[in-house]
N, C-alpha and C. Protein backbone atom coordinates (compact mmCIF):
# COMPACT_ATOMS: atom_id res chain seq x y z
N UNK A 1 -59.83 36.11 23.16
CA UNK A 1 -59.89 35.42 24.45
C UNK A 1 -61.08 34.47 24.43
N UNK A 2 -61.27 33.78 25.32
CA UNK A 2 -61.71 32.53 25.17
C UNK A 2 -62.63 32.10 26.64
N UNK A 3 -62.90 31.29 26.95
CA UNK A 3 -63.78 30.56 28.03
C UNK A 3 -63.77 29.34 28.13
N UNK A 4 -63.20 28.85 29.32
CA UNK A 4 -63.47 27.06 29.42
C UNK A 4 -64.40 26.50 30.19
N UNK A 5 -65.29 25.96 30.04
CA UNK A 5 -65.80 24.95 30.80
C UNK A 5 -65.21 23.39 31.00
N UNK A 6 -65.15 23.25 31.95
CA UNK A 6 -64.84 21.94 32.58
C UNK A 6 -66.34 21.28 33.13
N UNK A 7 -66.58 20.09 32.34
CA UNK A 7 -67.95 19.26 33.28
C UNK A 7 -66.73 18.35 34.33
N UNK A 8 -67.63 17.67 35.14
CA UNK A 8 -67.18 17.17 36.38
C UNK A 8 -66.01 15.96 35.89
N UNK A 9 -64.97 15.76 36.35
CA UNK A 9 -63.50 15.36 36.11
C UNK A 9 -63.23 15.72 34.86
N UNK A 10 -62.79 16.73 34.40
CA UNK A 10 -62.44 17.24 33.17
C UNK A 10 -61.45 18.43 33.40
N UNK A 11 -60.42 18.68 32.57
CA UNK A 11 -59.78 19.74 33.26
C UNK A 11 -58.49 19.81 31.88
N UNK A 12 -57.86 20.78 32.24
CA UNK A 12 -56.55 20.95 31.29
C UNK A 12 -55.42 19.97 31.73
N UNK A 13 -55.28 19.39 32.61
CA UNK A 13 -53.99 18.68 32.79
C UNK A 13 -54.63 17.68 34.18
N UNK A 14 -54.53 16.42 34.46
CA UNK A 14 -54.82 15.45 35.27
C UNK A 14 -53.31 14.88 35.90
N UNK A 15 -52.97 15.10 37.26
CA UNK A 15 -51.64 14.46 37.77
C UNK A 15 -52.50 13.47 38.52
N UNK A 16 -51.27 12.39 38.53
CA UNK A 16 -51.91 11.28 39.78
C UNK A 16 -50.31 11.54 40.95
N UNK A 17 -50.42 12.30 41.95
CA UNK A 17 -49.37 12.15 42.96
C UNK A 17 -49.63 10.88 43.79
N UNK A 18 -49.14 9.74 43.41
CA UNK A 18 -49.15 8.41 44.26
C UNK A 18 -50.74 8.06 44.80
N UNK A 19 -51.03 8.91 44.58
CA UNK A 19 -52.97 8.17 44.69
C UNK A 19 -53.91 9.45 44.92
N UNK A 20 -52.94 10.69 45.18
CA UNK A 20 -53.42 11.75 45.26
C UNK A 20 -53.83 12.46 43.57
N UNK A 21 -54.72 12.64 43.62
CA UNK A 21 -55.24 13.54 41.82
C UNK A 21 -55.55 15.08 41.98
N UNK A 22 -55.20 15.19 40.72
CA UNK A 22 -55.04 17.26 40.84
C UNK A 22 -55.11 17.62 39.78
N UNK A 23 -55.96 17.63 39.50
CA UNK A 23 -56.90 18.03 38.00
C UNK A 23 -56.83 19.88 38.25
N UNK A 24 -56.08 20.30 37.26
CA UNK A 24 -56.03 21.67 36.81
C UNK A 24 -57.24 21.76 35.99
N UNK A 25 -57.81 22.80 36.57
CA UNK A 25 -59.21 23.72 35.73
C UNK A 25 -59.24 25.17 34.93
N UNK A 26 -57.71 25.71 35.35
CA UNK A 26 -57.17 26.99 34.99
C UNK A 26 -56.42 26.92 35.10
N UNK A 27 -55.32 27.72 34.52
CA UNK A 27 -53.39 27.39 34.25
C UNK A 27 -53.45 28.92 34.46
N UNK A 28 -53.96 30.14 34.40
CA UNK A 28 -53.91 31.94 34.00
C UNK A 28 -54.30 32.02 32.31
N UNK A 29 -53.97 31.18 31.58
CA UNK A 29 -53.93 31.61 30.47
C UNK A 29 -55.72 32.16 30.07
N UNK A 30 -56.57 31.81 30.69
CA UNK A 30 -57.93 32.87 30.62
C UNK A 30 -58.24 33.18 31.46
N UNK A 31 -57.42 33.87 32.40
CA UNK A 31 -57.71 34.69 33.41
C UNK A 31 -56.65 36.35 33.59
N UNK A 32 -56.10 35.99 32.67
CA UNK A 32 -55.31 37.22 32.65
C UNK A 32 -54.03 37.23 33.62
N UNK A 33 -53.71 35.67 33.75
CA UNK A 33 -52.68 35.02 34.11
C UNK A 33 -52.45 35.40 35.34
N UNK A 34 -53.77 35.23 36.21
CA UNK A 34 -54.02 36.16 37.22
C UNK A 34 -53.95 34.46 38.60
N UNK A 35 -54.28 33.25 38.29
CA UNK A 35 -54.49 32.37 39.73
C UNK A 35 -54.38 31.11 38.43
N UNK A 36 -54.18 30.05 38.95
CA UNK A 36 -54.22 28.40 38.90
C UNK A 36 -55.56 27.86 39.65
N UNK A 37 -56.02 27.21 39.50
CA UNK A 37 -57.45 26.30 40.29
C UNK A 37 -56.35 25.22 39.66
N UNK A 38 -57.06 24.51 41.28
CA UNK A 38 -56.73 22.85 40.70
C UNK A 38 -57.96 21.88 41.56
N UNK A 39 -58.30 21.37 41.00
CA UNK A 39 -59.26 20.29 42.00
C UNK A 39 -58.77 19.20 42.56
N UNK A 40 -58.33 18.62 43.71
CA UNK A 40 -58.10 17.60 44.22
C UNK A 40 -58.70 16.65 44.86
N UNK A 41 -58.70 15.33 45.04
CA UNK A 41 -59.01 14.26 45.73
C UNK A 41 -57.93 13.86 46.35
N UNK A 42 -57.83 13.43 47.57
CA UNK A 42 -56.88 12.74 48.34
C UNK A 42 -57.49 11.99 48.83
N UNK A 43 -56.81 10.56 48.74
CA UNK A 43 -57.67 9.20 48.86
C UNK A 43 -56.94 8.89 50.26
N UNK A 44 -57.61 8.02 51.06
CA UNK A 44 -56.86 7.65 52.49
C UNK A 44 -55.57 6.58 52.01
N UNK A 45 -54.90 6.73 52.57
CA UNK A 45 -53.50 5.83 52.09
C UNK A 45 -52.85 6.66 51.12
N UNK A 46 -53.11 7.27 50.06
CA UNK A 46 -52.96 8.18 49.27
C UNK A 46 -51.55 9.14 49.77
N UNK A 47 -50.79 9.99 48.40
CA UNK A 47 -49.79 10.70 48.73
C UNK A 47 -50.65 11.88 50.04
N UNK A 48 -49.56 11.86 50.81
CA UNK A 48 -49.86 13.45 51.91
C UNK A 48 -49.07 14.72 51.77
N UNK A 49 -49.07 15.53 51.20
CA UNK A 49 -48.06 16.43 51.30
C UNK A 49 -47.32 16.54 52.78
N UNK A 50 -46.17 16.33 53.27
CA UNK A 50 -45.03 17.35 54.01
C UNK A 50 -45.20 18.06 54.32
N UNK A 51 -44.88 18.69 55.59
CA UNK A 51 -45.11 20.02 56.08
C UNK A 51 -44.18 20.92 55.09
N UNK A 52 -44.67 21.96 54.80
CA UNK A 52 -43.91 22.74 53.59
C UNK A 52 -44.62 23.76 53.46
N UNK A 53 -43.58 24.96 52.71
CA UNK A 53 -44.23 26.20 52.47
C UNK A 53 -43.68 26.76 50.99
N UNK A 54 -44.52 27.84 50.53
CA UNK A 54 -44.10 28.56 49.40
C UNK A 54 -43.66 29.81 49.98
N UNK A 55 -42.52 30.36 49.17
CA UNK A 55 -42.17 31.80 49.28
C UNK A 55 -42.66 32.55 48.22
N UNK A 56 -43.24 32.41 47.03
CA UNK A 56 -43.80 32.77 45.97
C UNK A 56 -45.32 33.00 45.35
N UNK A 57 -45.59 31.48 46.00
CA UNK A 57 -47.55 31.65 45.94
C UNK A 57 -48.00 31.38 47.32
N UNK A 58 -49.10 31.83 46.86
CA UNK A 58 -50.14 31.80 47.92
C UNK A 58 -51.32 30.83 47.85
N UNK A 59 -51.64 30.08 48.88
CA UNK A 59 -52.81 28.70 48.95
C UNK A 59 -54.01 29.06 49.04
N UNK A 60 -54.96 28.96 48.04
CA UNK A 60 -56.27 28.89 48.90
C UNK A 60 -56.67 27.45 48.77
N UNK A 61 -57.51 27.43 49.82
CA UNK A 61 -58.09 25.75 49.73
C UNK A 61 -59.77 25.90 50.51
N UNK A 62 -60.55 25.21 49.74
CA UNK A 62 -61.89 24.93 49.85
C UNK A 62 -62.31 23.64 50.16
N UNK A 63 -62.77 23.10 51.14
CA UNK A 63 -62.67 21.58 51.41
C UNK A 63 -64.31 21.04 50.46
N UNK A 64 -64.31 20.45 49.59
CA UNK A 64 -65.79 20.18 49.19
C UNK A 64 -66.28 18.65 49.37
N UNK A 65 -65.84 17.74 49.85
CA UNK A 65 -65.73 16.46 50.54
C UNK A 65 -65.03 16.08 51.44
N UNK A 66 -65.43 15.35 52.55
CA UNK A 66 -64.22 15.04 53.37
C UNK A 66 -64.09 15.02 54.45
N UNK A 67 -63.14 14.95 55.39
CA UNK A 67 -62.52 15.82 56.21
C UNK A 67 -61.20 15.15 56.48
N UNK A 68 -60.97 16.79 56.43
CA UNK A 68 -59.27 17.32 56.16
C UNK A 68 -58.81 17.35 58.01
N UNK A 69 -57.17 16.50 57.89
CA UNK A 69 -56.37 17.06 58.90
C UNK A 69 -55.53 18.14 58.25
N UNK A 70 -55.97 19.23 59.04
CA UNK A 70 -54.72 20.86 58.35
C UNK A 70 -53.94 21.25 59.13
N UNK A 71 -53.14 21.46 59.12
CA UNK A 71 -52.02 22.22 59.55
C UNK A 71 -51.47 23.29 58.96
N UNK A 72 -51.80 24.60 59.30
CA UNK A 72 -51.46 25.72 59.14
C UNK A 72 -50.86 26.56 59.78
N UNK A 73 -49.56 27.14 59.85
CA UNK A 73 -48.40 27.51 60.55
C UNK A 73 -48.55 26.59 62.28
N UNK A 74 -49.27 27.47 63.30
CA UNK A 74 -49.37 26.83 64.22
C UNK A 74 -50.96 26.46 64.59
N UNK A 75 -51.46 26.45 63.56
CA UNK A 75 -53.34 26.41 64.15
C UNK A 75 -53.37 24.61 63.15
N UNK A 76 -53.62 23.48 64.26
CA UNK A 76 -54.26 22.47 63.59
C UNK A 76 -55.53 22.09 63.35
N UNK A 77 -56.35 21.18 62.86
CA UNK A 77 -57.37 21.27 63.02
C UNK A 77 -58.32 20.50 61.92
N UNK A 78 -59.47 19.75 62.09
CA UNK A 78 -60.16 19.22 61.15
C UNK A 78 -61.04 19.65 60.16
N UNK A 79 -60.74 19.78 58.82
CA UNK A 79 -61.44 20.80 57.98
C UNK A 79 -62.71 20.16 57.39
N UNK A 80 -63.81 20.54 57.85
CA UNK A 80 -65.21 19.89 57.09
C UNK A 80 -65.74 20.86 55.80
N UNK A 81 -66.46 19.96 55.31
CA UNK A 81 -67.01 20.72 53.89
C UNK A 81 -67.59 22.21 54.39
N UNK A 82 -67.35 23.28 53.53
CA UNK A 82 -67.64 24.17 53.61
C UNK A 82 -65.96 25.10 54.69
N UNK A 83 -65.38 24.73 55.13
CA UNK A 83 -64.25 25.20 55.44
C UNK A 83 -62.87 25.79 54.21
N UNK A 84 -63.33 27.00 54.29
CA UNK A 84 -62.67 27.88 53.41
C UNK A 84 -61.01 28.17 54.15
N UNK A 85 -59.45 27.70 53.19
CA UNK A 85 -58.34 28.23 54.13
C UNK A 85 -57.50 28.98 52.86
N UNK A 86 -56.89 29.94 53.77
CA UNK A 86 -56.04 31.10 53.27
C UNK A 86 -54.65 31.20 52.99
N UNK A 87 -53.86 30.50 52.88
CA UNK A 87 -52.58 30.24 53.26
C UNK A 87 -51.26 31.44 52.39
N UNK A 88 -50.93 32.03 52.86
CA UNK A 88 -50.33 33.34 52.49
C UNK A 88 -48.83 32.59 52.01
N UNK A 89 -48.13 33.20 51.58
CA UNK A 89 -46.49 32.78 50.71
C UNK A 89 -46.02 33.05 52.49
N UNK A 90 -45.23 31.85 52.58
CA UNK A 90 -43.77 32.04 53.68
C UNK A 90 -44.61 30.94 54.61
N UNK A 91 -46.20 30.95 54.62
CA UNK A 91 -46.55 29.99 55.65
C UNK A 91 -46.62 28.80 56.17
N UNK A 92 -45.85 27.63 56.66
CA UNK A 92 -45.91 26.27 56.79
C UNK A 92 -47.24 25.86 56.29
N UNK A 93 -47.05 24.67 56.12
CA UNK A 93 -48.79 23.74 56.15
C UNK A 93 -48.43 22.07 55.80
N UNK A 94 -49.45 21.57 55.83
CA UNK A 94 -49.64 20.17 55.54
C UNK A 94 -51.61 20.03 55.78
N UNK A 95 -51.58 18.78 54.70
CA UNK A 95 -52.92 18.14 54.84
C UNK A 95 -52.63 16.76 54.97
N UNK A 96 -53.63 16.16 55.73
CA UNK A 96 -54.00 14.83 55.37
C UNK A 96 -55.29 14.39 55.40
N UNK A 97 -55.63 12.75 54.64
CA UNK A 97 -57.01 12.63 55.43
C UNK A 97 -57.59 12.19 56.87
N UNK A 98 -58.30 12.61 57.29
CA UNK A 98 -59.14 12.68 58.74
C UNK A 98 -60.18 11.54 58.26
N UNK A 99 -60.07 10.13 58.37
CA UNK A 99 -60.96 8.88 58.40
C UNK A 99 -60.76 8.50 57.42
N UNK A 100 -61.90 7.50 56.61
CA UNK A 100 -61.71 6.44 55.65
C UNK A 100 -62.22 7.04 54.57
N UNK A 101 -62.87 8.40 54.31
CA UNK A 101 -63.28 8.70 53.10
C UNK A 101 -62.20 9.63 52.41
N UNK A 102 -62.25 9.49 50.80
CA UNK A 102 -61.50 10.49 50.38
C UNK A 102 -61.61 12.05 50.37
N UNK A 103 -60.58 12.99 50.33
CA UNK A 103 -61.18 14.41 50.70
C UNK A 103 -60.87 14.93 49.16
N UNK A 104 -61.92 15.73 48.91
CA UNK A 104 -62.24 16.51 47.64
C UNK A 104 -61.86 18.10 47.90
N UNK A 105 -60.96 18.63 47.45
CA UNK A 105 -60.44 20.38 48.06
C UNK A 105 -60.39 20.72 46.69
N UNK A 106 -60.78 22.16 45.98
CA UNK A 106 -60.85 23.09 45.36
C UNK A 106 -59.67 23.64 46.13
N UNK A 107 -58.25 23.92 45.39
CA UNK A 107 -57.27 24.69 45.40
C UNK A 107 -57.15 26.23 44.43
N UNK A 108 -56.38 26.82 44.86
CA UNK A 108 -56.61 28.42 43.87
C UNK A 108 -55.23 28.88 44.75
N UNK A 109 -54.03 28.98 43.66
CA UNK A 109 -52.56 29.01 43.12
C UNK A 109 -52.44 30.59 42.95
N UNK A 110 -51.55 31.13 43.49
CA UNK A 110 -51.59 32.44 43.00
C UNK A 110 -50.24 32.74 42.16
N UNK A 111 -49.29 33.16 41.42
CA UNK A 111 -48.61 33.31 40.81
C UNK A 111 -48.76 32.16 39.98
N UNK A 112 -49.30 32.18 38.20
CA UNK A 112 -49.36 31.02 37.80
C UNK A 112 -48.19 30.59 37.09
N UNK A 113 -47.22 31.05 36.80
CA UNK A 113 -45.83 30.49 36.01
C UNK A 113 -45.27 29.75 37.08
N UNK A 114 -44.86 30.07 38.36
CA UNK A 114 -44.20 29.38 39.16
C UNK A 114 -45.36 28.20 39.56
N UNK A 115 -46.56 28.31 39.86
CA UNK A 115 -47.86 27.30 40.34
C UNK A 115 -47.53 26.26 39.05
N UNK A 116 -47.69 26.72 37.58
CA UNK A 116 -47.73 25.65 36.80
C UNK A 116 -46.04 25.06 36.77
N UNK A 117 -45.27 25.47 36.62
CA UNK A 117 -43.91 25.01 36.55
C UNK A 117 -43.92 24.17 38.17
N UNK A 118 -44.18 24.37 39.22
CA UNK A 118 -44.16 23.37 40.39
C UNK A 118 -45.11 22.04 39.87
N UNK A 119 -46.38 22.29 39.38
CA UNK A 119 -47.17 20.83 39.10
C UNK A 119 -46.23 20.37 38.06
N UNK A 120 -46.31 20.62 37.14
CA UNK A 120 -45.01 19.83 35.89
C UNK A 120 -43.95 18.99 36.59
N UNK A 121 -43.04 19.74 37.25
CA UNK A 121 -42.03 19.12 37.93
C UNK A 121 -42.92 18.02 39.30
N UNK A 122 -44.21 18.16 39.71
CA UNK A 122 -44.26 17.63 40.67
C UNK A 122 -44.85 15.90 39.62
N UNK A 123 -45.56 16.46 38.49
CA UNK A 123 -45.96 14.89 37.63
C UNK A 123 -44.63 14.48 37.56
N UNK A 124 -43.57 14.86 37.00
CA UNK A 124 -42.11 14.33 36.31
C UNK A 124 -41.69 13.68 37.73
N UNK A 125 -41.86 14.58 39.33
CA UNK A 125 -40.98 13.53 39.99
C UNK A 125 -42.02 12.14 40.75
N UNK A 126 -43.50 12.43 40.04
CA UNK A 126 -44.30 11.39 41.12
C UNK A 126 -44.42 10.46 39.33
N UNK A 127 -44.15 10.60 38.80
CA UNK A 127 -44.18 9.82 37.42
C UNK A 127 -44.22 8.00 37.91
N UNK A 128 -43.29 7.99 38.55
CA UNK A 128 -43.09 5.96 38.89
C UNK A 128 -43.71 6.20 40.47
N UNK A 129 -44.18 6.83 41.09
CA UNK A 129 -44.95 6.71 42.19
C UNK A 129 -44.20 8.00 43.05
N UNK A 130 -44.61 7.22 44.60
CA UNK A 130 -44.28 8.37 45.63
C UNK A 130 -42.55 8.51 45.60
N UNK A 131 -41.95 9.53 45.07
CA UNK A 131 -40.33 9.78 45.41
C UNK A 131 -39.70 9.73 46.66
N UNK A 132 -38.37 9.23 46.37
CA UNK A 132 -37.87 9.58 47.86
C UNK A 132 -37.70 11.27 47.93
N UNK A 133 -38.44 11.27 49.57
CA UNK A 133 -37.92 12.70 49.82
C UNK A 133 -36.55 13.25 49.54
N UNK A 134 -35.43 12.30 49.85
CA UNK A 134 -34.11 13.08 50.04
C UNK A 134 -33.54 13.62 48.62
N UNK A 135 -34.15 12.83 47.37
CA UNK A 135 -33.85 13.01 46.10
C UNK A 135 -35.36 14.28 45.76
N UNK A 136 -36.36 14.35 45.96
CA UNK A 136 -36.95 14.47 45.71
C UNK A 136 -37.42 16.45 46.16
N UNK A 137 -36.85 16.40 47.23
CA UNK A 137 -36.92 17.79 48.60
C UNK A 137 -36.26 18.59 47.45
N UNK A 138 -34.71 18.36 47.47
CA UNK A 138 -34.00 19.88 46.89
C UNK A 138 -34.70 20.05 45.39
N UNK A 139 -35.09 19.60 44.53
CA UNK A 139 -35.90 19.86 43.44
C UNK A 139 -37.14 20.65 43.41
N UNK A 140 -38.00 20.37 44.44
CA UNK A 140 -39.42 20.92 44.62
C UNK A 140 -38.68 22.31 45.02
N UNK A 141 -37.45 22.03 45.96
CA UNK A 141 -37.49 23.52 46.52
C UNK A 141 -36.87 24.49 45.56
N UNK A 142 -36.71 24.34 44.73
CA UNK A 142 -35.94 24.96 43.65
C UNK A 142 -37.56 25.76 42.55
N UNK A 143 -38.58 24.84 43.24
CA UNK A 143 -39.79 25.44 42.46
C UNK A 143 -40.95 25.94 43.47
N UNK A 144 -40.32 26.39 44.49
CA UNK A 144 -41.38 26.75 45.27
C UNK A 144 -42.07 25.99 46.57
N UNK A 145 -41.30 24.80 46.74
CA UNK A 145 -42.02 24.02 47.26
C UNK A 145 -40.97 23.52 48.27
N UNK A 146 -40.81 24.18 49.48
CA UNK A 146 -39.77 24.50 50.68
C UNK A 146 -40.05 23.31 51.89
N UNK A 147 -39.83 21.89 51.88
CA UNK A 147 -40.15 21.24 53.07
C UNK A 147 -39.37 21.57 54.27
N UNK A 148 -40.23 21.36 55.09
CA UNK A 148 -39.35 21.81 56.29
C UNK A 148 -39.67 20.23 57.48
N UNK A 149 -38.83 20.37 58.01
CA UNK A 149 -37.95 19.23 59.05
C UNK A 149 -39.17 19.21 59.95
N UNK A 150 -39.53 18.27 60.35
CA UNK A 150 -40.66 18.15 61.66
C UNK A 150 -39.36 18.31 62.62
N UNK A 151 -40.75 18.89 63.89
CA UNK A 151 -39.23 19.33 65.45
C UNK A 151 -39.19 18.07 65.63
N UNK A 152 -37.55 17.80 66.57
CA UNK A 152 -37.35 16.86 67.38
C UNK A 152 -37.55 16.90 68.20
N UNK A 153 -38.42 15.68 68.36
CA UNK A 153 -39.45 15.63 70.33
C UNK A 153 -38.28 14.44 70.87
């Protein structure tokens, strides 16, 4: 077994989701295939994730620049540095950014075969930029990644 260090933007695998970046720092394979880390930046204008949920993993998210608009099942709210979130398998969510700076979040993936098989498929479908949702929805959900319909107001 082994040990990685990562210095600052360095990582096992670098995605660009349409302007959003997600630098993997752990895949399980030295952890006893136990969580995923991924580091993110989300730039303003930048991809936003969809309101969406996993039935399989579980979210943690650490805001370390920024501030985050979150949405978590029914609690919204602006996430500043040092705002630690929990997000359990089955639970809605969405982020975006909150002003003109980019937000920096420390993510931590829990089941890592399904966590790494969702980023793979998520580089392959953001490969030529942001996808259409309608092509784009039944695929993710096939890996964990369940959008759900905003209500009609």
């Amino acid at each position: 077994m082994h040990a990685d260090i990562f210095e600052p933007g360095e990582g096992i695998r670098t995605i660009d989701l349409a302007g959003s970046i997600v630098t993997s720092k752990a895949d399980g394979t030295t952890n006893g295939d136990a969580f995923v880390v991924a580091e993110t930046t989300i730039a303003p204008g930048g991809f936003e994730p969809p309101l969406h949920l996993h039935r399989e993993i579980a979210e943690t998210l650490y805001v370390l620049e920024g501030r985050l608009d979150l949405q978590v099942g029914d609690d919204r709210r602006v996430a500043v540095p040092g705002t630690f979130v929990d997000i359990p398998a089955g639970v809605a969510h969405t982020m975006s950014v909150e002003g003109t700076e980019p937000v920096r979040i420390l993510m931590v993936l829990s089941n890592p075969a399904r966590s790494n098989q969702m980023l793979e498929v998520m580089e392959q479908v953001f490969a030529n930029g942001a996808p259409d949702p309608e092509t784009a929805g039944p695929l993710l959900a096939q890996l964990d990644m369940e959008m759900i319909a905003p209500d009609a107001s």
